[in-house]
Protein backbone atom coordinates (compact mmCIF):
# COMPACT_ATOMS: atom_id res chain seq x y z
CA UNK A 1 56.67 41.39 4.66
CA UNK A 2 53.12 40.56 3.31
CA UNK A 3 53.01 36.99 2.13
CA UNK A 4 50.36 35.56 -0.52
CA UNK A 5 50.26 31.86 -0.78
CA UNK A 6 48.62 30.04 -4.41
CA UNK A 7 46.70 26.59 -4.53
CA UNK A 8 48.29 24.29 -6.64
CA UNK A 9 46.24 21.10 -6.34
CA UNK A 10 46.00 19.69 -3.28
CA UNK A 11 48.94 22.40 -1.27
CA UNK A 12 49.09 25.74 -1.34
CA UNK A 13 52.76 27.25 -2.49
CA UNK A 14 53.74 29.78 -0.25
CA UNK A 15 57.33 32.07 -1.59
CA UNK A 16 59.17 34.63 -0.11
CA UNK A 17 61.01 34.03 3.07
CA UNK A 18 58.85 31.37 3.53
CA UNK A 19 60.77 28.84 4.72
CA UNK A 20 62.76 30.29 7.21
CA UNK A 21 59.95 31.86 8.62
CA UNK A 22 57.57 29.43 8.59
CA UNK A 23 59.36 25.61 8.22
CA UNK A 24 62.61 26.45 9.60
CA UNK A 25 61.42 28.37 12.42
CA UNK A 26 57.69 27.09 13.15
CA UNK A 27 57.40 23.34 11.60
CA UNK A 28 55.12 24.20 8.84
CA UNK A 29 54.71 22.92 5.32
CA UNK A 30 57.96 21.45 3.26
CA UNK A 31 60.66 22.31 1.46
CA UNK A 32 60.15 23.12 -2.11
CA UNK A 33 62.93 24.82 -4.56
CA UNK A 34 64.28 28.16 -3.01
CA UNK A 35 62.59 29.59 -0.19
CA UNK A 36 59.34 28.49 -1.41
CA UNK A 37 57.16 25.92 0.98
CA UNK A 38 53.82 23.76 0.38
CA UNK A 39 51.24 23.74 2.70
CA UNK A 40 48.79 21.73 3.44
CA UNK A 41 45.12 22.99 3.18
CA UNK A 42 44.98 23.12 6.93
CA UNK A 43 48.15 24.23 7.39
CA UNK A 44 47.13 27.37 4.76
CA UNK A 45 44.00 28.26 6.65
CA UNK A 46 45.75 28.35 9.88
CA UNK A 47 48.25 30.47 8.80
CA UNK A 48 45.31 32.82 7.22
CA UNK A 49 43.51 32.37 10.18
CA UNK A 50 46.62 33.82 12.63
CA UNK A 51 47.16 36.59 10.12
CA UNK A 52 50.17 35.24 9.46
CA UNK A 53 49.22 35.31 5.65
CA UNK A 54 47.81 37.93 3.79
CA UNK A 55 45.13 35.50 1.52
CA UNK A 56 45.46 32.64 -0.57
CA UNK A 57 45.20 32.62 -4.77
CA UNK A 58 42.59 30.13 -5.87
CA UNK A 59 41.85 30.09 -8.90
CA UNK A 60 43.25 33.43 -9.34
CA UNK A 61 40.76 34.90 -6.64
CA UNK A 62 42.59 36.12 -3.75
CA UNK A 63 40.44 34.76 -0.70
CA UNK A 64 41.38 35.12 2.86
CA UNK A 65 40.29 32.51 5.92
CA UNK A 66 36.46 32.75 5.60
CA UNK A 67 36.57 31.66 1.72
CA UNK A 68 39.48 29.51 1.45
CA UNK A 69 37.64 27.30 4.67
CA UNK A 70 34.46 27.55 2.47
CA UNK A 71 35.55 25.86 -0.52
CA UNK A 72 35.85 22.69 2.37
CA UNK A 73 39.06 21.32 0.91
CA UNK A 74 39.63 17.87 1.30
CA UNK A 75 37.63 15.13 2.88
CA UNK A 76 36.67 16.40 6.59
CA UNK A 77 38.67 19.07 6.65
CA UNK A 78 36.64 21.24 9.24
CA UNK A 79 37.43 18.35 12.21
CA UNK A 80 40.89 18.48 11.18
CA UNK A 81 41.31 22.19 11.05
CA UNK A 82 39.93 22.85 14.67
CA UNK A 83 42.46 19.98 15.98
CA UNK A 84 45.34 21.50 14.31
CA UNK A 85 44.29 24.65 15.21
CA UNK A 86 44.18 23.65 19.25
CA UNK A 87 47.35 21.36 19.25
CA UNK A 88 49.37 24.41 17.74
CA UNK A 89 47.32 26.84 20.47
CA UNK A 90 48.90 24.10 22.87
CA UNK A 91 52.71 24.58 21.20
CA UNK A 92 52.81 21.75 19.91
CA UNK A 93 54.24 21.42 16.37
CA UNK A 94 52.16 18.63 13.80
CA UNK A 95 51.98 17.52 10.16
CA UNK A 96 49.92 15.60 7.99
CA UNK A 97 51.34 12.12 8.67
CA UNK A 98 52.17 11.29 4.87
CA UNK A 99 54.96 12.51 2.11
CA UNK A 100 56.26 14.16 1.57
CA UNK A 101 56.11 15.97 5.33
CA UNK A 102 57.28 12.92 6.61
CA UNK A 103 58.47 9.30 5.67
CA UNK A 104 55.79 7.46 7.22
CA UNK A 105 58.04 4.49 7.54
CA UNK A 106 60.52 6.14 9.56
CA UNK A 107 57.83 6.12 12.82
CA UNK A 108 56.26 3.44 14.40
CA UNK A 109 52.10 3.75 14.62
CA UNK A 110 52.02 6.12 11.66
CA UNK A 111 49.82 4.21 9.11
CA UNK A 112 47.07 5.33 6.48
CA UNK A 113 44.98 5.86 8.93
CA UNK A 114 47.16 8.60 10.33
CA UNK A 115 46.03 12.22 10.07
CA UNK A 116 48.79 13.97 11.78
CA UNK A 117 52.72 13.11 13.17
CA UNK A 118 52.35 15.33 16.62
CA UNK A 119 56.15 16.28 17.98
CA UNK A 120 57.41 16.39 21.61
CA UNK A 121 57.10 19.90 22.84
CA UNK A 122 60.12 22.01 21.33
CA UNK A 123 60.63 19.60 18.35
CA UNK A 124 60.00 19.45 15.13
CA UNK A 125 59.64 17.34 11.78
CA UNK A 126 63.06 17.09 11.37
CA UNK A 127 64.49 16.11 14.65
CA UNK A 128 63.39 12.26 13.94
CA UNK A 129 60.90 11.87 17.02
CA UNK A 130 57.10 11.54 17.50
CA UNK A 131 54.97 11.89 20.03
CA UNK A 132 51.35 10.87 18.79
CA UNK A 133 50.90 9.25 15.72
CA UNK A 134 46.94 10.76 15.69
CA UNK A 135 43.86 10.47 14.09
CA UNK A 136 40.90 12.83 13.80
CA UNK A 137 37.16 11.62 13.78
CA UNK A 138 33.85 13.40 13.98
CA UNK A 139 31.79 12.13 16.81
CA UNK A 140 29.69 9.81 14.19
CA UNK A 141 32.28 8.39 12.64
CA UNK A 142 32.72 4.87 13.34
CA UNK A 143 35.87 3.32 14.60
CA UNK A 144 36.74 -0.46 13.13
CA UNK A 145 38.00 -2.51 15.89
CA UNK A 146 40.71 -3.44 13.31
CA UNK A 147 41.40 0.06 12.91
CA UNK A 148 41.54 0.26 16.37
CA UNK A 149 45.59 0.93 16.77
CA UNK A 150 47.99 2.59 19.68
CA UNK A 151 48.12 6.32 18.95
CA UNK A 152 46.04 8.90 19.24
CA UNK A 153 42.42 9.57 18.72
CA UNK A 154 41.15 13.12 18.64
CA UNK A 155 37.30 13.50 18.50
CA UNK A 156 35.40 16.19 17.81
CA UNK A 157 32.14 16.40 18.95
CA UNK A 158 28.55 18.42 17.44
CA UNK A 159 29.59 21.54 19.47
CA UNK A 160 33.64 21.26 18.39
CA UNK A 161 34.78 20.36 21.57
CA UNK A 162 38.12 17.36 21.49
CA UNK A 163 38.28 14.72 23.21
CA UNK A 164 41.65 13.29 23.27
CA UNK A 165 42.01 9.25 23.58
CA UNK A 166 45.10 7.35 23.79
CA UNK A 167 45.11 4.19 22.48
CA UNK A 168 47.67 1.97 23.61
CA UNK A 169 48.51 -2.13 23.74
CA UNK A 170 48.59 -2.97 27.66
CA UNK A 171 50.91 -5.92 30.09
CA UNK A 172 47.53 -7.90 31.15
CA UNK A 173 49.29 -10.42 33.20
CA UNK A 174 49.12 -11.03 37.11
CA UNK A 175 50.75 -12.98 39.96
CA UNK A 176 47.31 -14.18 41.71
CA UNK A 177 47.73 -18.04 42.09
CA UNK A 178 45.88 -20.12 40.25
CA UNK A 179 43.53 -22.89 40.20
CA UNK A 180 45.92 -25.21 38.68
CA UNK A 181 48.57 -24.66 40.95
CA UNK A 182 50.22 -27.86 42.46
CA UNK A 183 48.64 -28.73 45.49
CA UNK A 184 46.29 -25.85 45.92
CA UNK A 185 42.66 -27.89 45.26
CA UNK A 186 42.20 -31.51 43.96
CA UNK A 187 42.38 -31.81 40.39
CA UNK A 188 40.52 -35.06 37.99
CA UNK A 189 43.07 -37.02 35.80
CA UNK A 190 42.85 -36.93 32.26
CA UNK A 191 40.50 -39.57 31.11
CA UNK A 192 38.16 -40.67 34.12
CA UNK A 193 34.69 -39.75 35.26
CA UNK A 194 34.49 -36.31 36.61
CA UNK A 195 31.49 -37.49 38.91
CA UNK A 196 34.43 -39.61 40.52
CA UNK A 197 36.86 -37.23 40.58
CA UNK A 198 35.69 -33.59 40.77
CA UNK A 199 33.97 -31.51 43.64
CA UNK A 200 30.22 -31.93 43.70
CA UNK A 201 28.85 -28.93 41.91
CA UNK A 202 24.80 -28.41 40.28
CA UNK A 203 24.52 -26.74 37.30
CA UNK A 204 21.46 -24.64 37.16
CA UNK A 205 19.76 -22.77 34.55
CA UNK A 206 22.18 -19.81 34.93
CA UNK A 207 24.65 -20.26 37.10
CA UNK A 208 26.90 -23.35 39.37
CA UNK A 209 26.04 -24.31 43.23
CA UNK A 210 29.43 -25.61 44.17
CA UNK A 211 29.11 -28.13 46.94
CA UNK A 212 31.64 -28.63 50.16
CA UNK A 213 34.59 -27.14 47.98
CA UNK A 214 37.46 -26.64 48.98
CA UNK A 215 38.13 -23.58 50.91
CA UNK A 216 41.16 -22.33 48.66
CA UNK A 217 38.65 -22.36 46.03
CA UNK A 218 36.88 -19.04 47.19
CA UNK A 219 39.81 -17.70 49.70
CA UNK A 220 42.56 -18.09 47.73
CA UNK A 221 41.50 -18.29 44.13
CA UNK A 222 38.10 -15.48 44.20
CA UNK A 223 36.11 -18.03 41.84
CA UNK A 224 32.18 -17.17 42.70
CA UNK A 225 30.39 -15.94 45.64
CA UNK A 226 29.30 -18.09 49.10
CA UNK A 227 25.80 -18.62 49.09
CA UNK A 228 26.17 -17.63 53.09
CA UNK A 229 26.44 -13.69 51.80
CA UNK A 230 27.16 -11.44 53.96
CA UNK A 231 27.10 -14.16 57.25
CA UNK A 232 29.83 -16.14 55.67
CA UNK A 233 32.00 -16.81 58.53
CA UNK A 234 35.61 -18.42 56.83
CA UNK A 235 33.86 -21.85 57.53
CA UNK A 236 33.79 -23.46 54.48
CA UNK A 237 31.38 -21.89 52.03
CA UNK A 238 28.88 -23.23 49.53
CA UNK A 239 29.82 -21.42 46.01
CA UNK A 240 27.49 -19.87 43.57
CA UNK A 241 29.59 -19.77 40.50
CA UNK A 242 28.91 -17.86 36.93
CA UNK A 243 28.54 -20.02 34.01
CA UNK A 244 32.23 -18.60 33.27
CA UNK A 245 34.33 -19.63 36.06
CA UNK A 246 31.84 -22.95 35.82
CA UNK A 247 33.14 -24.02 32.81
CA UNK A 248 37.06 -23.05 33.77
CA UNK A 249 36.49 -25.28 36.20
CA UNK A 250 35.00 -28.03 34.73
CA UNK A 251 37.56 -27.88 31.69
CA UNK A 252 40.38 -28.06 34.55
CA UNK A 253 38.76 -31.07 36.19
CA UNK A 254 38.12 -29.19 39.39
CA UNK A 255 33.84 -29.84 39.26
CA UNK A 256 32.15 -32.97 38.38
CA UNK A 257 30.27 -31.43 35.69
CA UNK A 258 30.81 -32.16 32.10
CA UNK A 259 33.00 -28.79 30.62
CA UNK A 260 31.12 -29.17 27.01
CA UNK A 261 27.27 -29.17 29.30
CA UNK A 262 28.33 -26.27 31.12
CA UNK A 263 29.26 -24.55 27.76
CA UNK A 264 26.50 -25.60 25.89
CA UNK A 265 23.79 -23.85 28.80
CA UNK A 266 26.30 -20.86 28.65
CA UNK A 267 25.49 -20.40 24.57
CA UNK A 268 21.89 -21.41 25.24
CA UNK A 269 21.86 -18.28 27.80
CA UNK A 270 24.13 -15.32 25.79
CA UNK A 271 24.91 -16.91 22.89
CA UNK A 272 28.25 -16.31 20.57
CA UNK A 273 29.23 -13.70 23.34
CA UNK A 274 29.12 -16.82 26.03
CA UNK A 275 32.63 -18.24 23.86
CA UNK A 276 34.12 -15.28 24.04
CA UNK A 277 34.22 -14.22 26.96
CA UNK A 278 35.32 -17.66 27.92
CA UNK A 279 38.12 -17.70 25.49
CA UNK A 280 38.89 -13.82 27.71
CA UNK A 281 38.30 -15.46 31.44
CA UNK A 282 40.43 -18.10 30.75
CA UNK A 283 43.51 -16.22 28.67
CA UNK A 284 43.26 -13.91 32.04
CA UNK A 285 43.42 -16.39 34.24
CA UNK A 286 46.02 -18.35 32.68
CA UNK A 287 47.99 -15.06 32.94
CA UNK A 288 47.52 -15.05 36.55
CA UNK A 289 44.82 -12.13 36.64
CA UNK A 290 41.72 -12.95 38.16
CA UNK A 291 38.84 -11.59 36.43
CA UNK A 292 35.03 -10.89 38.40
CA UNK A 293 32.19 -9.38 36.66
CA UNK A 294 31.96 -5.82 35.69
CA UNK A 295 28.36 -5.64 35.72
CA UNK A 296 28.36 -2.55 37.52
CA UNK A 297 30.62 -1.11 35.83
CA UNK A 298 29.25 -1.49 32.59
CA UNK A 299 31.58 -4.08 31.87
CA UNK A 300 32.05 -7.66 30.91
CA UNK A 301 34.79 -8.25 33.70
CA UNK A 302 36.84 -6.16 36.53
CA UNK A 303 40.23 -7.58 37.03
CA UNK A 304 42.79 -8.06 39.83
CA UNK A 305 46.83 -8.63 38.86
CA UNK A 306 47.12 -9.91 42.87
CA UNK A 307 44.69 -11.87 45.09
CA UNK A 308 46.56 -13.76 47.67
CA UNK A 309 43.30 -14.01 50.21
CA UNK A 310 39.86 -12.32 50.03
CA UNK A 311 40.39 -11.12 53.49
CA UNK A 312 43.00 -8.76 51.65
CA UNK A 313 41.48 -7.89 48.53
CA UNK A 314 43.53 -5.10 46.38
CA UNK A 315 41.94 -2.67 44.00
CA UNK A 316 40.83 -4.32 40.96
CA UNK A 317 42.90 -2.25 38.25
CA UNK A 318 41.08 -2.69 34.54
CA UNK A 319 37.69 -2.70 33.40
CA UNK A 320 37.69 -5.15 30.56
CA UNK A 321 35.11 -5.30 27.63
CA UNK A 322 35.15 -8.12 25.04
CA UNK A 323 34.21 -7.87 21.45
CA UNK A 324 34.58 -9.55 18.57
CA UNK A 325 37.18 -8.55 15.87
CA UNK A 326 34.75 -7.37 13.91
CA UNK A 327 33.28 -5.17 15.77
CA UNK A 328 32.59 -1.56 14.87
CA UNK A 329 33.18 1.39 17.98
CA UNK A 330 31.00 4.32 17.93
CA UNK A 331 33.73 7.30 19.42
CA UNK A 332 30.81 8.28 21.68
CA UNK A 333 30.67 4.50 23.76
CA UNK A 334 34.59 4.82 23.69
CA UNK A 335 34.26 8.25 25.69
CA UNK A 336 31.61 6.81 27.79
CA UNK A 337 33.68 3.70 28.99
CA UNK A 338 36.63 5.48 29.45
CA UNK A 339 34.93 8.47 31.57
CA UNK A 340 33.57 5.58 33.74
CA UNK A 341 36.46 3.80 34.04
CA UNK A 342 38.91 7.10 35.29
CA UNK A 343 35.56 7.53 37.49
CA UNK A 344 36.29 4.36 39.39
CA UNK A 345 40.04 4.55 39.22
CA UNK A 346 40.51 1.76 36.52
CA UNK A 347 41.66 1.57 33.20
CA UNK A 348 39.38 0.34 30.67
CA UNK A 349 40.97 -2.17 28.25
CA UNK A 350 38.78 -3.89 24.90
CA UNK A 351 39.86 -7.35 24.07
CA UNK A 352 39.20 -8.18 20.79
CA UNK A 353 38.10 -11.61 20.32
CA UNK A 354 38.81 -13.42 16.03
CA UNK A 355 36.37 -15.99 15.22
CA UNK A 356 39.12 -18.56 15.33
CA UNK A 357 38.92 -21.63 17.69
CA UNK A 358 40.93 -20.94 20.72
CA UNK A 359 44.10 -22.28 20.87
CA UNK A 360 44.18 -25.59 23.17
CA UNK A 361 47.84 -24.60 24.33
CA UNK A 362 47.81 -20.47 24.52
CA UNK A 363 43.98 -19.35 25.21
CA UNK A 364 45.69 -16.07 24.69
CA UNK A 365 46.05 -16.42 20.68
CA UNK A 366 43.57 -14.88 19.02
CA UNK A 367 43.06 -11.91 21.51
CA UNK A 368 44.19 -8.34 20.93
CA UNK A 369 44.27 -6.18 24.18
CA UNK A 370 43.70 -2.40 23.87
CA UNK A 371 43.93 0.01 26.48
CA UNK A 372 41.65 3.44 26.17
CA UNK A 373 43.12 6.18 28.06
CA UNK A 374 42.13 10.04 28.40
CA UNK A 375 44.85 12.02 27.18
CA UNK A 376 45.71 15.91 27.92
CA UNK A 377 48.16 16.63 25.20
């Protein structure tokens, strides 16, 4: 039977045997009175577009895909269209993530920012689960870091391709000792000189020589690099460390150097950035993760969850980038780090850094971790 939908507003009314073929049976629209559904603009032009509608009534013009998509209704309506379109090409059944398809309420990660409530495969709106929460961006739109939620991020680029990102809230923790541990390297008391009490180190315009440490410093705990290089026998080693893992250090009374001087030459080289990716190093180390720089990577650190010796170094397992909360993500840099990171077998995770002091008791607060993931729905 030929079916004409109507556009009421901001649906399109749709009678007949509506519902049962197309709700009931398929996951589209809702319920009104009767038989009779509403559907969403996207939801309409997909149905025109699969000839499963014979045209749509606007404004008492009977129009069919080509003119109801040309009217552009709603606010980016083409880069939602073309991921509806290929998430239903992919059987999956979706709705706009708002009432009254759904009760937003009822599903965790659904917020305003939602576009569309994506079901597992062979459910629909009314069996009560979700599998995405998802929202749609052009490749130039910008991405808030606040904004920056688990879900679902479908981009679509110039050419109309989708790129599917999952965003999700990651376990950064390890079980690498650390430099605190009882017993592991000599520690200064609370109080006295650290020129009396700490290992000779020289802090130099960029970076920490680290004199006659001790051994578990490098072997054990991966802080810096022996200045030996590549000849660096197991003999005790002469550490170059990063202005970083300098001021860790210094703050845990392991160097003789002065925590707030090492600090102050790390702002003097990289400004703001310099605090937090402190605040970062230290929240992973405390979580017994062991963070090295992702320079190569494109990164501000690479991590490891286990380092028990050098000699028997794991894979490291994230790429980590640190911004501040503020910070607005262009989709485009998202795809780039996350292409890089699957490249190299890691996981690319943004902490997100507030301008608040860090916490003297949990370096932690204050951080938001986000993993970036590429998803095939």
């Amino acid at each position: 039977m030929a079916l004409e939908g109507e556009l009421d507003s901001d649906v399109v009314r749709l009678g007949g045997d509506a519902r049962q073929r197309f709700h009931d049976a398929r996951g589209y629209g809702y319920p009104l009175s009767g038989n009779e559904i509403a559907l969403s603009p996207v939801e309409a032009a997909h149905l025109l577009y699969t000839d499963n509608i014979d045209g749509v009534r606007v404004d008492g013009e009977r129009v069919g895909f080509r003119g109801f998509t040309a009217r552009e209704p709603g606010v980016d309506f083409a880069v939602r269209y073309l991921v509806y379109a290929d998430l239903r090409a992919r059987g999956l059944y979706l709705s706009p993530a708002r009432e009254p398809w759904i009760d937003p309420d009822a599903f965790d990660g659904v917020d305003d920012d939602t576009d569309f409530a994506v079901y597992p495969r062979g459910k629909g709106p009314n069996d009560g689960e979700l599998e995405y929460a998802l929202r749609v961006l052009g490749e130039r739109t910008d991405v808030p870091a606040t904004a920056l939620e688990p879900g679902v991020l479908a981009v679509v680029d110039e050419e109309s391709e989708i790129t599917y990102l999952e965003v999700a809230t990651p376990t950064v923790t390890g079980d690498s000792v650390r430099v605190t541990d009882p017993g592991l390297v000599p520690l200064g008391t609370d109080g006295m000189d650290p020129s009396e009490t700490g290992v000779g180190a020289d802090l130099l315009e960029d970076r920490v020589v680290i004199w006659n440490p001790p051994t578990a410093l490098y072997e054990r705990t991966f802080y810096g690099q022996p200045l030996e290089g590549r000849e660096y026998d197991g003999e005790t080693p002469t550490i170059q460390c990063s202005l970083l893992e300098a001021a860790h250090l210094a703050s845990v009374g392991v160097l003789d150097l002065d925590p707030g001087a090492v600090r102050e030459r790390g702002r003097a080289v990289e400004g703001d950035r310099f605090d937090r990716r402190l605040r970062v190093y230290t929240a992973l180390r405390e979580r017994g993760v062991v963070p090295k720089t992702g320079y190569k990577f494109g990164a501000d650190f690479r991590t490891y969850a286990t380092v028990d010796t050098v000699d028997d170094l794991g894979h490291s397992e994230h790429l980590i980038r640190v911004v501040p909360s503020t910070h607005d993500f262009e989709p485009r840099d998202l795809s780039l780090d996350v292409r890089l990171a699957h490249g190299v077998r890691k996981t690319m995770v943004v902490a997100l850094v507030t301008d608040e002091p860090a916490h003297p008791d949990d370096p932690a607060e204050g951080i938001s971790w986000r993993s970036v993931e590429r998803l095939t729905p």
